[in-house]
Protein backbone atom coordinates (compact mmCIF):
# COMPACT_ATOMS: atom_id res chain seq x y z
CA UNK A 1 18.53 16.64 -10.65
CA UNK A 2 16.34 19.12 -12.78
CA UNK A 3 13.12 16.93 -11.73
CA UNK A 4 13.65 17.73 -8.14
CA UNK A 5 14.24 21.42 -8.77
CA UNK A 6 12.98 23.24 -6.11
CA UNK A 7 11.20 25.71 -7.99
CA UNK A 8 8.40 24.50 -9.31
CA UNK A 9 8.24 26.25 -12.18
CA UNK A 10 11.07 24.65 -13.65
CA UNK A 11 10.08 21.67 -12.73
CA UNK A 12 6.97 21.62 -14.45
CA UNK A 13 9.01 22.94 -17.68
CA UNK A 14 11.68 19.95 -17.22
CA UNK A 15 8.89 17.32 -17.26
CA UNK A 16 6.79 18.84 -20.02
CA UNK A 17 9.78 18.95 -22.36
CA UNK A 18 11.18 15.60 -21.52
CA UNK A 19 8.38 13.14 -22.00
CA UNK A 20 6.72 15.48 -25.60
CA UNK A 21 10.23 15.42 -26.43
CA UNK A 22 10.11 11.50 -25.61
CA UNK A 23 6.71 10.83 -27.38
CA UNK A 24 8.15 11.75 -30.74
CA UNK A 25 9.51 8.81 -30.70
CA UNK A 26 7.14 6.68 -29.51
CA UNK A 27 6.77 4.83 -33.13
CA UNK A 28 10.30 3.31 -32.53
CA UNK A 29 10.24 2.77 -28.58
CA UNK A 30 7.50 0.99 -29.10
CA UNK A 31 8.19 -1.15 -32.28
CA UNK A 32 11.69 -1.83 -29.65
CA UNK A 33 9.58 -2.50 -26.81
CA UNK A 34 6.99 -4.66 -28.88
CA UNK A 35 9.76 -6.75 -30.42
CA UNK A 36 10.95 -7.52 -26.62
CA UNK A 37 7.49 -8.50 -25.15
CA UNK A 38 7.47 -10.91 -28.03
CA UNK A 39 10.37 -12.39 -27.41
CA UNK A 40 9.76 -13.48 -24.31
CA UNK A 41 6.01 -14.69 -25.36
CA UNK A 42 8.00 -17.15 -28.63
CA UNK A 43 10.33 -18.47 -25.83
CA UNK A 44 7.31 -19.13 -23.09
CA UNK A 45 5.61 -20.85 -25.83
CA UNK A 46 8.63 -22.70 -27.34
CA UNK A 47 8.81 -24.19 -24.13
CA UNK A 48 5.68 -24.96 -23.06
CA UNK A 49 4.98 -22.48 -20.07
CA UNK A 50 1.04 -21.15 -19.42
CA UNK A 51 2.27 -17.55 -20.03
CA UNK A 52 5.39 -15.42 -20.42
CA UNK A 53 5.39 -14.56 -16.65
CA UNK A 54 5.06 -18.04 -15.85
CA UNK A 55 8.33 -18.49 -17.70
CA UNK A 56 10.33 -15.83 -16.23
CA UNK A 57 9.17 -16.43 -12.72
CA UNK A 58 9.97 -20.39 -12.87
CA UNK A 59 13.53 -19.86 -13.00
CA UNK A 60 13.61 -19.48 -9.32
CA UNK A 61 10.99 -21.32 -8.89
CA UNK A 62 8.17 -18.28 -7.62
CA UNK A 63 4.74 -19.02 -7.95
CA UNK A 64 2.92 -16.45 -10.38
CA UNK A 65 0.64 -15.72 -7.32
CA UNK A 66 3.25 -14.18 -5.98
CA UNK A 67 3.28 -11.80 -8.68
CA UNK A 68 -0.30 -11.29 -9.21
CA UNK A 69 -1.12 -10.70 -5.17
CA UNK A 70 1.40 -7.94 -4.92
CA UNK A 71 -0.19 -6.38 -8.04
CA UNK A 72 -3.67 -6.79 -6.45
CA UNK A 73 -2.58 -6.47 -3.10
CA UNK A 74 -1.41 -2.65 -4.04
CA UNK A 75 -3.80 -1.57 -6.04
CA UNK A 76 -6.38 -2.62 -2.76
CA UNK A 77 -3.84 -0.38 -0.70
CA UNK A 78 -4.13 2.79 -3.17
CA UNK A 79 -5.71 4.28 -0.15
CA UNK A 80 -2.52 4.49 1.45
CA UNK A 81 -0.55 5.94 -1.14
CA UNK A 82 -3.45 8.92 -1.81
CA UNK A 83 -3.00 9.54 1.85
CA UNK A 84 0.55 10.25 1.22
CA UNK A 85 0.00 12.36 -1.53
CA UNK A 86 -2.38 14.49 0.26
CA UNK A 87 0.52 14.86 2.81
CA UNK A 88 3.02 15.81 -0.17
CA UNK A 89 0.81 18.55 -1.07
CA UNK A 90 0.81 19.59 2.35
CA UNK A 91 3.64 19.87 2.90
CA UNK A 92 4.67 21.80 -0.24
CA UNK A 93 1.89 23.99 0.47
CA UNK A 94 0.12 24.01 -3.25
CA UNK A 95 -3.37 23.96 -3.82
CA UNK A 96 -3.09 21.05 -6.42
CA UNK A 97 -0.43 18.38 -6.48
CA UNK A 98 0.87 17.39 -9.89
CA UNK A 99 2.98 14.74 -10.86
CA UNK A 100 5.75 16.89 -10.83
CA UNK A 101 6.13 17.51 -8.06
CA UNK A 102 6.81 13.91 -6.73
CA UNK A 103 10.61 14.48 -6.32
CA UNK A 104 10.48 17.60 -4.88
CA UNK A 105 12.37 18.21 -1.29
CA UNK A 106 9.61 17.88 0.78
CA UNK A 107 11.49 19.93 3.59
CA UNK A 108 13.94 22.25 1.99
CA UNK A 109 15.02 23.86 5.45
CA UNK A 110 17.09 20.75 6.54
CA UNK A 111 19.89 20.80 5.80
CA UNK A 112 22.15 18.77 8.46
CA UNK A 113 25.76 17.32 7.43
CA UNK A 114 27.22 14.08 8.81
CA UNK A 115 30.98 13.57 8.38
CA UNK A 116 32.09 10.42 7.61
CA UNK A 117 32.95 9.35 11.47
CA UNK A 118 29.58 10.39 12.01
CA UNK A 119 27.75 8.62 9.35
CA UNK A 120 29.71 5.53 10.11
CA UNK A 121 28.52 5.96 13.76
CA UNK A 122 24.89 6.23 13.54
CA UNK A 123 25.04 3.48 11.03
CA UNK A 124 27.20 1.08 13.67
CA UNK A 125 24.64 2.24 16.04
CA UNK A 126 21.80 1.19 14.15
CA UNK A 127 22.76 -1.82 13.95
CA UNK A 128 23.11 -2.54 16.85
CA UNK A 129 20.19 -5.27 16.80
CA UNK A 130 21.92 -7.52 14.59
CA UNK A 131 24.83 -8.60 17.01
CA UNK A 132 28.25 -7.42 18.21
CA UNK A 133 29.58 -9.70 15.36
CA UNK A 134 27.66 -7.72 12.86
CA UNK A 135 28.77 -4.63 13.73
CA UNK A 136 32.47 -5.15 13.93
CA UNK A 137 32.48 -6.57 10.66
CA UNK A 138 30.86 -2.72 9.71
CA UNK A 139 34.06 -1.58 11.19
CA UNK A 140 36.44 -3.61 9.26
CA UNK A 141 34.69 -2.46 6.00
CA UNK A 142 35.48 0.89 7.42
CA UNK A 143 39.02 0.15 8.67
CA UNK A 144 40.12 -2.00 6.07
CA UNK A 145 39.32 0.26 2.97
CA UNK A 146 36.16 -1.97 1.55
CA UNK A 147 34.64 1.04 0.06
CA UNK A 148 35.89 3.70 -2.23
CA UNK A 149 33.64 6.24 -0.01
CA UNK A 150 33.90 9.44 -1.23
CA UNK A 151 33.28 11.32 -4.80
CA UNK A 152 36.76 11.89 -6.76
CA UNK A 153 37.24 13.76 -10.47
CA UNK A 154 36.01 10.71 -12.79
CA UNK A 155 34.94 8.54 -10.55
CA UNK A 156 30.95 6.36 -11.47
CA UNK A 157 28.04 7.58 -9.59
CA UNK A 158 25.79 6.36 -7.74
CA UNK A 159 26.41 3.01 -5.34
CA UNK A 160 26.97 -0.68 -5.58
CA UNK A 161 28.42 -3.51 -3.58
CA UNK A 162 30.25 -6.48 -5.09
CA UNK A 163 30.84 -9.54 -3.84
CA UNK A 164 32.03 -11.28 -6.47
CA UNK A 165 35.52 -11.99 -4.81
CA UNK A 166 34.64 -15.23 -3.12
CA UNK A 167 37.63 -15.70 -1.00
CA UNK A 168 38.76 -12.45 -0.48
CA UNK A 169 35.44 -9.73 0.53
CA UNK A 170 33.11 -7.48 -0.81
CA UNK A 171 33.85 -4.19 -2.47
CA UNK A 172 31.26 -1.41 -2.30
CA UNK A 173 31.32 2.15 -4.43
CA UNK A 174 29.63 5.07 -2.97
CA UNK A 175 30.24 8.95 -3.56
CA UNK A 176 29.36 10.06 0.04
CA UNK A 177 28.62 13.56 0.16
CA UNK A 178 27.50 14.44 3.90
CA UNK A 179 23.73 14.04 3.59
CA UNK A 180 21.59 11.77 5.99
CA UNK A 181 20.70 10.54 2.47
CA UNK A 182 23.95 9.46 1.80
CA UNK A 183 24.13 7.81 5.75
CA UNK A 184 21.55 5.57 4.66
CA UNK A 185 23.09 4.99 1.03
CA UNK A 186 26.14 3.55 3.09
CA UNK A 187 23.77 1.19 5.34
CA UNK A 188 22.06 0.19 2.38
CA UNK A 189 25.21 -0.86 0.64
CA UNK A 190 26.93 -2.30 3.34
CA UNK A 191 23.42 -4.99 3.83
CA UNK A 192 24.26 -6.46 0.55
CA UNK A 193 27.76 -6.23 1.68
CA UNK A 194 26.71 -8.47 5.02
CA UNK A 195 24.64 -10.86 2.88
CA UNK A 196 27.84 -11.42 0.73
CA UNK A 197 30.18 -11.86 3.08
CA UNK A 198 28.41 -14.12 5.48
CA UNK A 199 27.22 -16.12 2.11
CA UNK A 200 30.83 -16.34 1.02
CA UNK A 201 31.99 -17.63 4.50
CA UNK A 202 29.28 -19.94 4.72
CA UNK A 203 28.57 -21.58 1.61
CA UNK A 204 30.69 -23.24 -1.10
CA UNK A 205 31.42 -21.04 -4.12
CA UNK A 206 28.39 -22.46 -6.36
CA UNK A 207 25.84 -21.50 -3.71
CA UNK A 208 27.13 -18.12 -2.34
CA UNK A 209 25.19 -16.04 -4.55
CA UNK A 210 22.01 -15.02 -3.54
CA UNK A 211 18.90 -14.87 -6.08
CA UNK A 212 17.91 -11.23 -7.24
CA UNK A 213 14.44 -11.95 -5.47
CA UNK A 214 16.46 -12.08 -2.36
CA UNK A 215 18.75 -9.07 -3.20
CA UNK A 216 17.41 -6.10 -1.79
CA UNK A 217 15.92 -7.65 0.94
CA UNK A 218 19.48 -7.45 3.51
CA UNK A 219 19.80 -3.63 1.83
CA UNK A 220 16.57 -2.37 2.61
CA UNK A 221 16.50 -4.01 6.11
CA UNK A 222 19.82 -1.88 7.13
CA UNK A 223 17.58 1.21 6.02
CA UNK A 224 14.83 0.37 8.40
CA UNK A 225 16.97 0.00 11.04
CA UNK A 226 18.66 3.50 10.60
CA UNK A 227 15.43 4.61 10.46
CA UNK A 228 13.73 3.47 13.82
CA UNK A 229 17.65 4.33 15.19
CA UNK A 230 17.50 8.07 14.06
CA UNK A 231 13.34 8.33 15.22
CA UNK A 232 14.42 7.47 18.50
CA UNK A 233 17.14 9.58 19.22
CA UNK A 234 16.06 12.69 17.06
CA UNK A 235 13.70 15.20 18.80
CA UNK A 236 13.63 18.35 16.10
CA UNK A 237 10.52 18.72 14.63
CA UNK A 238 12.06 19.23 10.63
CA UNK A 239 14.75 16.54 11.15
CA UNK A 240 12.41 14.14 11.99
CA UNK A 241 9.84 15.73 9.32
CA UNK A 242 12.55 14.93 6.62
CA UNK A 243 13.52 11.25 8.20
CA UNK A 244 10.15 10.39 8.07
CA UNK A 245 9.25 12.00 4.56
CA UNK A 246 12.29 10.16 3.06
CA UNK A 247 11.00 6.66 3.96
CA UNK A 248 7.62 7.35 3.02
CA UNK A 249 9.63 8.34 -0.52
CA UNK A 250 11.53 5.38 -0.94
CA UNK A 251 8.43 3.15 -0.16
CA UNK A 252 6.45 4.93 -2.72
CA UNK A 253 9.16 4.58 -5.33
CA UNK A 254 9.98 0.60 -4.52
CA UNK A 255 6.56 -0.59 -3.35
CA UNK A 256 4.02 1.53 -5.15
CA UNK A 257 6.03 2.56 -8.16
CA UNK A 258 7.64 -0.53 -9.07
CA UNK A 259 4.56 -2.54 -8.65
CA UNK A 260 2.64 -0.04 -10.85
CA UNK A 261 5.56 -0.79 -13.55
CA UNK A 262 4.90 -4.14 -12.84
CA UNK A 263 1.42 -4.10 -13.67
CA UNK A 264 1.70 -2.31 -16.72
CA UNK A 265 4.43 -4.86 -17.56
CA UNK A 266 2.02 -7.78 -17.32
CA UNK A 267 -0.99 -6.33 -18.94
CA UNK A 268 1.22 -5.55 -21.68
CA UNK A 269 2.34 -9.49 -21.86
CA UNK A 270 -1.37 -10.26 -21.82
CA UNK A 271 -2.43 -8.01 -24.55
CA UNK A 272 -0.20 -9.60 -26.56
CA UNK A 273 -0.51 -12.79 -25.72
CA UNK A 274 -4.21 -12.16 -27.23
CA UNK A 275 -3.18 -10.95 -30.01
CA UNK A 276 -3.41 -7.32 -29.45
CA UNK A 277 -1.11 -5.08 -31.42
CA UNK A 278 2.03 -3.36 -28.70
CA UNK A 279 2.61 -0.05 -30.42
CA UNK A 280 3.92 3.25 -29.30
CA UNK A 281 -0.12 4.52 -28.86
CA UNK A 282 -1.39 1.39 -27.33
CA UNK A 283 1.77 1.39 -24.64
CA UNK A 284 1.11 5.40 -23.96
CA UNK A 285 -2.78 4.62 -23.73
CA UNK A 286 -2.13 1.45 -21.17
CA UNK A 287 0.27 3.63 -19.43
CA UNK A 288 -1.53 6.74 -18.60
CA UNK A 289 -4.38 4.55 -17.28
CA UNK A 290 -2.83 2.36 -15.10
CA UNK A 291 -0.12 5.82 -13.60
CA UNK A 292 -3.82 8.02 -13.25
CA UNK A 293 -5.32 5.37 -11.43
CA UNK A 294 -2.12 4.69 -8.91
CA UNK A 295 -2.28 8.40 -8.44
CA UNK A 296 -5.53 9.15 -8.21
CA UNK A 297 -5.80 11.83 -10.99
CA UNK A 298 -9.31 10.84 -11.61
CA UNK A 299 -9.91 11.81 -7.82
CA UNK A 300 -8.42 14.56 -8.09
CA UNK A 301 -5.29 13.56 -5.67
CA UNK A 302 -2.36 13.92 -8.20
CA UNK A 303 -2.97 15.19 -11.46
CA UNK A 304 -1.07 13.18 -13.88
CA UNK A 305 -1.05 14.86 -17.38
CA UNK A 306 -1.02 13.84 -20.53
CA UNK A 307 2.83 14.28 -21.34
CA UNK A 308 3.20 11.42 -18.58
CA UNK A 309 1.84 8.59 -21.61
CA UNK A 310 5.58 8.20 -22.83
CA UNK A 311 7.20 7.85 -19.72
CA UNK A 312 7.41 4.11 -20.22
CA UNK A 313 9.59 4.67 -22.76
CA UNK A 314 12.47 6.14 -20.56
CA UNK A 315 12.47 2.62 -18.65
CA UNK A 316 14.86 0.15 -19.84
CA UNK A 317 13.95 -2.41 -17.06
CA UNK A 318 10.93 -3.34 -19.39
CA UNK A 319 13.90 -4.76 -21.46
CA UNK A 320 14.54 -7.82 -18.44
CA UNK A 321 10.92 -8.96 -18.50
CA UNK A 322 9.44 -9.18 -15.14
CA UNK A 323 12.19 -8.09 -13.06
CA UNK A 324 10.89 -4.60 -11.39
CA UNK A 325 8.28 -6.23 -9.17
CA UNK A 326 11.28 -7.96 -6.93
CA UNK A 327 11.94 -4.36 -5.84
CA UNK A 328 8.67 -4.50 -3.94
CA UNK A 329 8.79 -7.52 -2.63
CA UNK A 330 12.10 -7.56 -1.11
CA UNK A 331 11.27 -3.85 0.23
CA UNK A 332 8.01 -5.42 2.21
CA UNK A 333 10.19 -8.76 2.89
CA UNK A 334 12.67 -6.56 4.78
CA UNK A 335 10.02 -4.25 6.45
CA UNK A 336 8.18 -7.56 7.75
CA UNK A 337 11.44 -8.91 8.93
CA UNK A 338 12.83 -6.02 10.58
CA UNK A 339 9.66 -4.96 12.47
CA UNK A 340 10.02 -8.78 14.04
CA UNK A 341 13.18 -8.07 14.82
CA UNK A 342 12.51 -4.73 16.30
CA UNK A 343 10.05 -6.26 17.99
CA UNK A 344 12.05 -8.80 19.56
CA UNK A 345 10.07 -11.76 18.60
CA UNK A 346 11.58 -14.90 19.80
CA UNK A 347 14.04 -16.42 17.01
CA UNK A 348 13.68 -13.61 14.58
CA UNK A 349 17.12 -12.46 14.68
CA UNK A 350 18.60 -15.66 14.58
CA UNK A 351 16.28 -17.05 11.60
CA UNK A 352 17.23 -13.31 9.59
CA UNK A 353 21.12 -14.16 10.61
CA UNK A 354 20.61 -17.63 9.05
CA UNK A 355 18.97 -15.91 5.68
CA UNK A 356 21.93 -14.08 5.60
CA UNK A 357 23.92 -17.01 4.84
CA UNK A 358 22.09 -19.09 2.79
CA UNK A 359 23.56 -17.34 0.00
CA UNK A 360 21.16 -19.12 -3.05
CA UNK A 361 21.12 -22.76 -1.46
CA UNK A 362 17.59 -22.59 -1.69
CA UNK A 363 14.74 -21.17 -3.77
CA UNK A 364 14.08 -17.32 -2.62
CA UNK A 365 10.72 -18.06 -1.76
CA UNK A 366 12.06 -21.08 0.51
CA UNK A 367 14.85 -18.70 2.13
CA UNK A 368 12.53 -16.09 2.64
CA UNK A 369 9.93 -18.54 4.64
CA UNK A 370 12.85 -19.81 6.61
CA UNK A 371 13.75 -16.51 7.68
CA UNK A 372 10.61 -15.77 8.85
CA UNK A 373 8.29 -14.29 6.13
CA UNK A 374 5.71 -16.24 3.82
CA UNK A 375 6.18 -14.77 0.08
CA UNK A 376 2.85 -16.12 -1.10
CA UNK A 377 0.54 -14.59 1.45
CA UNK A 378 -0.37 -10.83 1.99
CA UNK A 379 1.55 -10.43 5.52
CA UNK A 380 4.97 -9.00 4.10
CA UNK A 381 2.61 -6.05 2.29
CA UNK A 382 0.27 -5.49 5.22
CA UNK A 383 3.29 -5.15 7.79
CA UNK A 384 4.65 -2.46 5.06
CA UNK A 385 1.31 -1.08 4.87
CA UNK A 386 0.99 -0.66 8.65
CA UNK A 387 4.20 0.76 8.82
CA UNK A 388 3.51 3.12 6.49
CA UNK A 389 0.02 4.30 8.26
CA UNK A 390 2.00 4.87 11.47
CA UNK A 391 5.02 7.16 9.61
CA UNK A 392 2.09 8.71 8.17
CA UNK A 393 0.25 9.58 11.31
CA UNK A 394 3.67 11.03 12.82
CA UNK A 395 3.92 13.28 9.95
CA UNK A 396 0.51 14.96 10.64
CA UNK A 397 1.20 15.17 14.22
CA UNK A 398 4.29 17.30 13.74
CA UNK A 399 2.43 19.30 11.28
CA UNK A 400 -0.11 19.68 13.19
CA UNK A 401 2.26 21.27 16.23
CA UNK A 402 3.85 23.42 13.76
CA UNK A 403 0.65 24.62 12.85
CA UNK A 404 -0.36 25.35 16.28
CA UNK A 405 3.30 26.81 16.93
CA UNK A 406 2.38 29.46 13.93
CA UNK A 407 -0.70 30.45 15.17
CA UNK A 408 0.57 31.14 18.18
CA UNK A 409 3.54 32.95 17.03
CA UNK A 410 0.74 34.98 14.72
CA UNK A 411 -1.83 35.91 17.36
CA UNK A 412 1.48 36.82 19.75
CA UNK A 413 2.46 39.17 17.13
């Protein structure tokens, strides 16, 4: 992708011409945008909920504090997320970070390839935790032809997993191309593939599907555990740079970024629901404010420039009101839930089996509680954010040897 170019120079022209390109047509975003947000403010009203995220929260019954302490709990963890971007910039060696450079490679020297007998082996090692059962279901996915696995002439990008066929078993679609990226793709995948297919042997056919709250949590918490697997049994310095940087990435896009899009989701509701007019300047004005102050651009961490105002317009999940912020809280569900299980805390691994085959015969935040996590309190977000210190503190300790290894190589020379 042109945004993760790794010359900077082009990516700094890529961004610059997307979003002024975007903004001059921020009139009719937002009019679009505006007409959606009040839509779901006339049906909140029409039927008597407090608010508009009241409404689209009670479906599945989650308490708007559940919504509202992620978004504070964050934004009291910004800390954390400067401290990452201070690594970024680090890493990629410039004197200023920008927010263009937030999808560059952070090690562009790695470049290992896992076939797909290897892939499938570090993932069935991995998982190991979960339970000989668990794992030779993996292989039958393998065996049996679940997955359309690799890239063809015409074939969709990206990944999914359905499990749709109730009495038959899930089909996932990936386009595995030999990248550790891809290995975890695969285990990522294959967790909603597990949820389905115990669900669907478990539960009758009107409770086998699982609530989007729940979704991501089985996913993600396949990821962590190719994660730990691969930290333990990888010794080289840039392998284990690149492991490490990657998670770090995906918990900055699903945890920070998607509750930032979150918040600017909700303020938007509220503005409105005081009357305030939604146009294309007041969203671009509410946006830059709310990305500068994730990114501390006012601190000088990440500078976030002005272009960046339209980039809500490129979003269409602002189109299924309140729906982005269950991509952070599954993501520190699963990290909370895995680290148990890591851990070996007594019943955690049989509690997580039984969430996996609840399917939806109980409210998310019920499942979730029952599997060994509390939704509505601030321990799913801390265990994320003390995973994320430690990752972080690896990081500098193998930059700091291969600073030392440099300057040793230097005054040798």
């Amino acid at each position: 992708m042109a945004r993760a170019a790794r010359n900077r120079e082009d990516r700094q022209k890529v961004f610059a011409a997307f979003f002024a390109a975007l903004g001059t047509y921020r009139s009719t975003f937002g009019a679009s945008l505006d007409g959606a947000v009040q839509g779901d403010i006339f049906y909140a009203r029409a039927r008597k909920y407090e608010s508009a995220v009241q409404a689209a929260l009670d479906q599945n019954n989650i308490p708007v504090a559940v919504y509202t302490s992620l978004v504070d709990g964050v934004n009291a963890n910004l800390p954390a997320l400067h401290r990452y971007l201070k690594l970024r910039q680090r890493i990629l060696g410039v004197d200023q970070l920008h927010y263009y450079d937030l999808y560059a490679p952070l090690v562009a020297s790695v470049d290992k390839k896992y076939s797909v007998e290897e892939g499938r082996a570090l993932i069935e090692q991995a998982l190991q935790p979960l339970g000989k059962d668990y794992v030779a279901v993996i292989g039958r996915a393998f065996d049996e032809r679940w997955l359309d696995l690799l890239p063809s002439t015409g074939k969709k990008s990206g990944a999914y997993s359905s499990g749709g066929a109730y009495d038959v078993h899930p089909y996932m679609l990936l386009n595995y191309n030999r990248q550790y990226t891809d290995v975890s793709t695969a285990a990522h995948e294959l967790g909603h593939t597990m949820q389905s297919y115990y669900s669907n042997k478990a539960q009758p056919f009107p409770t086998a599907d699982y609530p989007i709250f729940v979704a991501e949590v089985a996913s993600t918490f396949n990821e962590a555990l190719l994660v730990d697997h691969m930290l333990k049994n990888v010794k080289d310095d840039a392998t284990r740079l690149s492991i490490l940087g990657e998670y770090l990435e995906g918990l900055r896009t699903t945890v920070f970024r998607q509750t930032q899009l979150a918040d600017f989701e909700l303020r938007a509701h509220q503005m409105a629901e005081k009357g305030e007019a939604l146009t294309g300047e007041a969203f671009d004005k509410l946006y830059l404010e709310i990305t500068r102050k994730y990114y501390g651009h006012d601190q000088g961490v990440c500078v976030v420039d002005d272009y960046i105002a339209h980039e809500w317009a490129y979003i269409p999940h602002f189109y299924n009101g309140f729906y982005v912020y269950q991509y952070a809280t599954a993501f520190t569900a699963s990290a909370a839930l895995s680290q148990k299980v890591l851990a070996g805390e007594k019943g955690a691994l049989e509690r997580y089996r039984a969430f996996l085959a609840a399917g939806g015969s109980k409210y998310p935040i019920e499942l979730l509680k029952e599997a060994g996590v509390d939704m509505t309190t601030r321990e799913p977000l801390d265990l994320t954010v003390k995973k994320m210190i430690w990752v972080m503190d690896e990081i500098e300790k193998i930059l700091d040897r291969q600073k030392a290894g440099s300057s040793k190589t230097t005054t040798g020379s």
